[in-house]
Protein backbone atom coordinates (compact mmCIF):
# COMPACT_ATOMS: atom_id res chain seq x y z
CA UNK A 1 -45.05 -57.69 3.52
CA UNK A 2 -40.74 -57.75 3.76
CA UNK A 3 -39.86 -58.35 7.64
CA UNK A 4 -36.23 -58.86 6.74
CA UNK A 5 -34.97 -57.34 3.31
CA UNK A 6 -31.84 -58.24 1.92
CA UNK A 7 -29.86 -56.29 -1.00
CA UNK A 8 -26.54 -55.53 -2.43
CA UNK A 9 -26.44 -51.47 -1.60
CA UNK A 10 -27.74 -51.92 2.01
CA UNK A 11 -27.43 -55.09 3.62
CA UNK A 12 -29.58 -57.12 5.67
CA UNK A 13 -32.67 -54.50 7.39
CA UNK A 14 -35.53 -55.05 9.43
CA UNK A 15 -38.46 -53.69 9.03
CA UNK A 16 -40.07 -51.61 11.78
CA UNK A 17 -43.80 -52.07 11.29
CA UNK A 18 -46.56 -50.25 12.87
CA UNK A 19 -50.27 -51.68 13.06
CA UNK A 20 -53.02 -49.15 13.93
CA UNK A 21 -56.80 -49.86 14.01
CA UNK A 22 -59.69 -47.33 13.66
CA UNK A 23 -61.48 -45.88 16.61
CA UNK A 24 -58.57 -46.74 18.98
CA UNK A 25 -55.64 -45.35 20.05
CA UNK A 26 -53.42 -48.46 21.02
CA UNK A 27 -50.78 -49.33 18.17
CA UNK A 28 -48.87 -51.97 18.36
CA UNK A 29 -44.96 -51.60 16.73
CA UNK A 30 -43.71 -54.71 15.25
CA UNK A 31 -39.09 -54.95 15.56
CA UNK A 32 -37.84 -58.23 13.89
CA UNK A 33 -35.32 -59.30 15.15
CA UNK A 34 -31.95 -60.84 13.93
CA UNK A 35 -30.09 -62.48 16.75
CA UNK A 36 -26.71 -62.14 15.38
CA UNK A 37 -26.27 -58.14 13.95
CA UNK A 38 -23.92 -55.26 14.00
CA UNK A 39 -23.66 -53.74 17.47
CA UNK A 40 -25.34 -50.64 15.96
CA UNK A 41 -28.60 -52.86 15.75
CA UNK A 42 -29.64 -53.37 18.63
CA UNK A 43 -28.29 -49.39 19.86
CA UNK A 44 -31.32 -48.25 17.57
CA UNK A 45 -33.62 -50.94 18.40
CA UNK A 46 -33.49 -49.91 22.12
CA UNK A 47 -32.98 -45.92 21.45
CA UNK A 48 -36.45 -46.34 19.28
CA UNK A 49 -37.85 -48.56 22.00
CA UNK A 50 -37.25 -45.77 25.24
CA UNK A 51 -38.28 -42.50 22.62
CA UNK A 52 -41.44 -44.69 21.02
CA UNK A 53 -43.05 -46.83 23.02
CA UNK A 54 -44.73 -47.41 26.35
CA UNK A 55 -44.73 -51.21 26.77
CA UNK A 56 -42.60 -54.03 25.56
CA UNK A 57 -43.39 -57.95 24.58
CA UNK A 58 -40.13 -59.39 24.79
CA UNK A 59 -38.96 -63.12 23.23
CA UNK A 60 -37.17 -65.07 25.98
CA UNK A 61 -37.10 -68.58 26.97
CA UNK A 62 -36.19 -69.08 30.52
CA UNK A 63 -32.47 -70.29 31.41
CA UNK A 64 -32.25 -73.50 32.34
CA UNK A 65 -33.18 -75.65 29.53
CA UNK A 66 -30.05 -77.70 27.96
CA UNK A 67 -32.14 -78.27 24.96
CA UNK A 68 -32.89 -74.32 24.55
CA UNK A 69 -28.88 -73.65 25.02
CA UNK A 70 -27.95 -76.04 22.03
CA UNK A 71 -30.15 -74.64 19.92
CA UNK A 72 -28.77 -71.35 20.54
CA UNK A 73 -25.16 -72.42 20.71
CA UNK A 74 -25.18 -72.04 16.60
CA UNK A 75 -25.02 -67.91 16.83
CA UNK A 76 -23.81 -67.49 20.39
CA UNK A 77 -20.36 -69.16 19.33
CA UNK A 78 -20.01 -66.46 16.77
CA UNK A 79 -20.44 -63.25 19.36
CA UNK A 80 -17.70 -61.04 18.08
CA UNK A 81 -15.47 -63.24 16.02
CA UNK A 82 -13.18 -60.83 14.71
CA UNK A 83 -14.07 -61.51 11.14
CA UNK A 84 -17.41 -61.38 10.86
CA UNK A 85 -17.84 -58.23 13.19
CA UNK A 86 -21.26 -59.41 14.50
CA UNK A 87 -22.66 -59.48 18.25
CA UNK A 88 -25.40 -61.65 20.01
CA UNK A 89 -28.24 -59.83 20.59
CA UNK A 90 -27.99 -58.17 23.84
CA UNK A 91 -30.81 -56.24 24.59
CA UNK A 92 -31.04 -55.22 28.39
CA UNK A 93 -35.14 -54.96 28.53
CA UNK A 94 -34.77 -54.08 32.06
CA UNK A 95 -32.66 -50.65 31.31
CA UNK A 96 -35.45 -49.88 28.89
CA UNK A 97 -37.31 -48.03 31.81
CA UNK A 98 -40.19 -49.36 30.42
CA UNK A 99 -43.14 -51.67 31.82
CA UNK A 100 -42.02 -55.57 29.76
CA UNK A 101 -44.41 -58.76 29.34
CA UNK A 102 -42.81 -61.79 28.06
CA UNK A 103 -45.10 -64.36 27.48
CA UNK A 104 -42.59 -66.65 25.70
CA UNK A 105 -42.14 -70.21 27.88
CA UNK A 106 -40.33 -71.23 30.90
CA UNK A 107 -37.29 -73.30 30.38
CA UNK A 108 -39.45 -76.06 32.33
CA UNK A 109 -41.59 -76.14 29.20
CA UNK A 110 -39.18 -75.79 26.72
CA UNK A 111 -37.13 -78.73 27.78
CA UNK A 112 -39.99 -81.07 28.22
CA UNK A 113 -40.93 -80.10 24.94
CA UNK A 114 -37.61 -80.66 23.57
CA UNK A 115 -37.01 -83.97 25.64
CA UNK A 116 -40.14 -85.36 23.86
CA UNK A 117 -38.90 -84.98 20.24
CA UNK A 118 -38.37 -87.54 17.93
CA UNK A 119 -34.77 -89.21 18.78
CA UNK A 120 -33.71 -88.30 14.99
CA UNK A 121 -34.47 -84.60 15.53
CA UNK A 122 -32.52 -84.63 18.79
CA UNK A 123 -29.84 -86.00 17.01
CA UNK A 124 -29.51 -83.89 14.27
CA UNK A 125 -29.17 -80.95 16.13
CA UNK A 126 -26.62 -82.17 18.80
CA UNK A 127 -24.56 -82.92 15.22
CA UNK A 128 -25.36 -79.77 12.81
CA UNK A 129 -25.65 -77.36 15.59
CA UNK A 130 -21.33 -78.05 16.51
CA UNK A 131 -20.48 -78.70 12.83
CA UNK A 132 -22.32 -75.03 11.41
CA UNK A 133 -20.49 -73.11 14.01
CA UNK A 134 -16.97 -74.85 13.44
CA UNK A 135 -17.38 -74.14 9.35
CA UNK A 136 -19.09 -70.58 10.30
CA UNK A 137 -16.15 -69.77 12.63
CA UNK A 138 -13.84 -71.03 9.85
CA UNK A 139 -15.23 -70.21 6.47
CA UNK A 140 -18.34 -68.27 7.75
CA UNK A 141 -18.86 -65.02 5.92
CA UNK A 142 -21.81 -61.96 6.27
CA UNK A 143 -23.00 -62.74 2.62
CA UNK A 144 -23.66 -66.52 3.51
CA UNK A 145 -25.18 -65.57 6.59
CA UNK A 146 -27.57 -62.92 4.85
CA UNK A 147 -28.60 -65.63 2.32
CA UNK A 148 -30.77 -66.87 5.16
CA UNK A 149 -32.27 -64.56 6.27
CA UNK A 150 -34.52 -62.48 3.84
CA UNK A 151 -38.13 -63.02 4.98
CA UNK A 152 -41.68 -62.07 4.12
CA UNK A 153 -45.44 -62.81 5.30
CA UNK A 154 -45.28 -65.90 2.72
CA UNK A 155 -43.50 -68.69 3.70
CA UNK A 156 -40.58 -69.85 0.53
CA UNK A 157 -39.93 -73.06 -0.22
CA UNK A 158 -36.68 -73.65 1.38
CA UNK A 159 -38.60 -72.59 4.74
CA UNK A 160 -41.08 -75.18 4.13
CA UNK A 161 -39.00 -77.65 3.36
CA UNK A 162 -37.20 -77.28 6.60
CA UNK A 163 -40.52 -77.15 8.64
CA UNK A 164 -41.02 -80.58 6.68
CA UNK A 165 -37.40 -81.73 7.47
CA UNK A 166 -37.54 -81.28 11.17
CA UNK A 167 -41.58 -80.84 12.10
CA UNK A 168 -41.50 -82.05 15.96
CA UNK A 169 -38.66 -78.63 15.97
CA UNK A 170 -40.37 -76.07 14.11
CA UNK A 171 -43.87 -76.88 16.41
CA UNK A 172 -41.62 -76.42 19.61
CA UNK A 173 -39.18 -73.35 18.62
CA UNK A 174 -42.08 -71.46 16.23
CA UNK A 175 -45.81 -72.75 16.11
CA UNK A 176 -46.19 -73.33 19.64
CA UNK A 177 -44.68 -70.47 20.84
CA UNK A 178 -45.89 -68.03 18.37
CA UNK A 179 -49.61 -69.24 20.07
CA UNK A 180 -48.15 -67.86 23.38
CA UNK A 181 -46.68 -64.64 21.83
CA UNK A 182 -49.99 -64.26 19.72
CA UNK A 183 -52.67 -65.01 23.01
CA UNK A 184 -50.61 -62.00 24.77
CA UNK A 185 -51.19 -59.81 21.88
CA UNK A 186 -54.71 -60.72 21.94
CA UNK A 187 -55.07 -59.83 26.16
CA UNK A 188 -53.18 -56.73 25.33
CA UNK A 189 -55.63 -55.33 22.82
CA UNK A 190 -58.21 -56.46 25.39
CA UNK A 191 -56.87 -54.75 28.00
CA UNK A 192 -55.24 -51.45 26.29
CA UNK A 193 -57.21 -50.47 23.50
CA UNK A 194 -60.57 -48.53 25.22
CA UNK A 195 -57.29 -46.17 26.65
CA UNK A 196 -57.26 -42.45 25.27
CA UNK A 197 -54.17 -40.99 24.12
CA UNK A 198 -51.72 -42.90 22.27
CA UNK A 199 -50.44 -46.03 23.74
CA UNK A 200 -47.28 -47.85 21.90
CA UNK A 201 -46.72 -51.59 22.43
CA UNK A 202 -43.29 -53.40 20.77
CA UNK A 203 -43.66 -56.91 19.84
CA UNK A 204 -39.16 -57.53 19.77
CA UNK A 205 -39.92 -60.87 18.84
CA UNK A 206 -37.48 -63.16 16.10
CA UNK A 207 -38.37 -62.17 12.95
CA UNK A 208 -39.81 -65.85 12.12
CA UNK A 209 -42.47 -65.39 14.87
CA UNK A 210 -43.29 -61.96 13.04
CA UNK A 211 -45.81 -63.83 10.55
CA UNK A 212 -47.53 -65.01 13.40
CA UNK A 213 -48.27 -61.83 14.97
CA UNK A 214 -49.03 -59.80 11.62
CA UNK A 215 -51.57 -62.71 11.15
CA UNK A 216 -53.24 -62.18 14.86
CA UNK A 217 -52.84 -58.53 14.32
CA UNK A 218 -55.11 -58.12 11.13
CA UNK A 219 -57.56 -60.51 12.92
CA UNK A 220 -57.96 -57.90 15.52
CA UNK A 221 -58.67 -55.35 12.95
CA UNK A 222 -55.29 -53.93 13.02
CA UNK A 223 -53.35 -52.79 9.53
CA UNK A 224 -50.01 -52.15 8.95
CA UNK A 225 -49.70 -48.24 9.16
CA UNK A 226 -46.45 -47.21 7.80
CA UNK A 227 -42.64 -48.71 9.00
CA UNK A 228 -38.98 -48.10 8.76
CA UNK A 229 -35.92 -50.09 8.00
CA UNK A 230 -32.65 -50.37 10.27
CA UNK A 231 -29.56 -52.01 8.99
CA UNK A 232 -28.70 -54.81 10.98
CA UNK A 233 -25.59 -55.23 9.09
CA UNK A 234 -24.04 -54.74 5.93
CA UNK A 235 -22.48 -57.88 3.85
CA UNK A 236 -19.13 -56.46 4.22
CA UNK A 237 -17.49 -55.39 7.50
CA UNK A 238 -16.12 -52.33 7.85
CA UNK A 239 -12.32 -52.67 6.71
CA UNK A 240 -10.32 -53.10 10.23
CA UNK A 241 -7.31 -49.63 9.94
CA UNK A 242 -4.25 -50.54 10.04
CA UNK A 243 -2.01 -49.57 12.76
């Protein structure tokens, strides 16, 4: 299963994915996200959320948490640099009009978390965070970013590799909070799926937690119906006209 496809003729595109189970009515409507896209993104993303579904489980770490903000600080620094055309996702969940559960964690959490890292972890993000954003903001182009991106229900080898690289990280920023994201899901179902008449709940969740929740979701009994793609950006920007 492709969450993220990348190709030549379209770009980088995420995969809307919708799990249905027998005998109920509740689906739940999976939107990877990217957090650095095309404006036009994230337009769709929240045109499809009002006209589609009734409830959304939003990603979001509380502010607050230093540790959160440096991690971060690697895509935020690029929001609109005039080469590379891209935004920060900015998603307003509470324009939505629409009932939203985030059961990510507070910043509280996070930075404890964080704080109790190995020192060598710490340090290697308060160094490769600042030097990727001063080469990205230099030499940074879409293509390089899209090489990065591409992801499926199987993990590759340069994602393991990385997991193995920093593994104190990838438990705080993925494993433990995908057992949040995933517990929600499960109380959800609990709580939604005796209903009658269709009920629609979006999981707009980073697209490396989506493993997670396709995982929970076929444990529940749930399959993946049918999905669509939207571009989150092509590898070339749109030529700039001249004046």
């Amino acid at each position: 299963m492709q969450f993220i496809e990348v190709t030549g003729l379209a770009g980088v595109r995420s995969a809307v994915i919708r799990f249905t189970r027998p005998g109920t009515d509740l689906a739940f409507v999976l939107f990877p996200m990217v957090h650095l896209a095309e404006a036009a993104f994230y337009r769709e993303v929240a045109e499809r959320l009002r006209r589609t579904c009734d409830l959304v489980v939003a990603e979001g770490v509380g502010e607050g948490s230093p540790g959160a903000d440096a991690l971060v600080a690697s895509y935020r620094r690029l929001d609109g640099h005039e080469r590379l055309g891209l935004v920060v996702q900015d998603l307003d969940f509470d324009a939505l009009g629409l009932p939203v559960v985030c059961p990510d964690m507070s910043a509280a959490r996070f930075q404890e978390g964080y704080a109790r890292l190995p020192w060598r972890e710490r340090a290697m993000v308060a160094t490769l965070v600042p030097a990727f954003t001063a080469g990205m903001r230099l030499l940074g182009t879409r293509r390089w970013i899209a090489r990065h991106l591409e992801l499926e229900d199987l993990m590759s080898e340069g994602e393991e590799a990385a997991a193995d690289f920093w593994p104190g990280l990838d438990d705080l920023v993925l494993r433990r909070r995908d057992r949040l994201l995933t517990q929600a899901l499960t109380d959800l179902d609990a709580a939604y799926a005796g209903r009658t008449g269709g009920f629609s709940i979006a999981v707009v969740y980073g697209a490396g937690h989506m493993r997670a929740v396709a995982e929970a979701l076929v444990g529940l009994g749930y399959h993946a119906a049918d999905a669509e793609w939207i571009t989150v950006f092509t590898l070339d920007p749109p030529e700039t006209p001249r004046p």
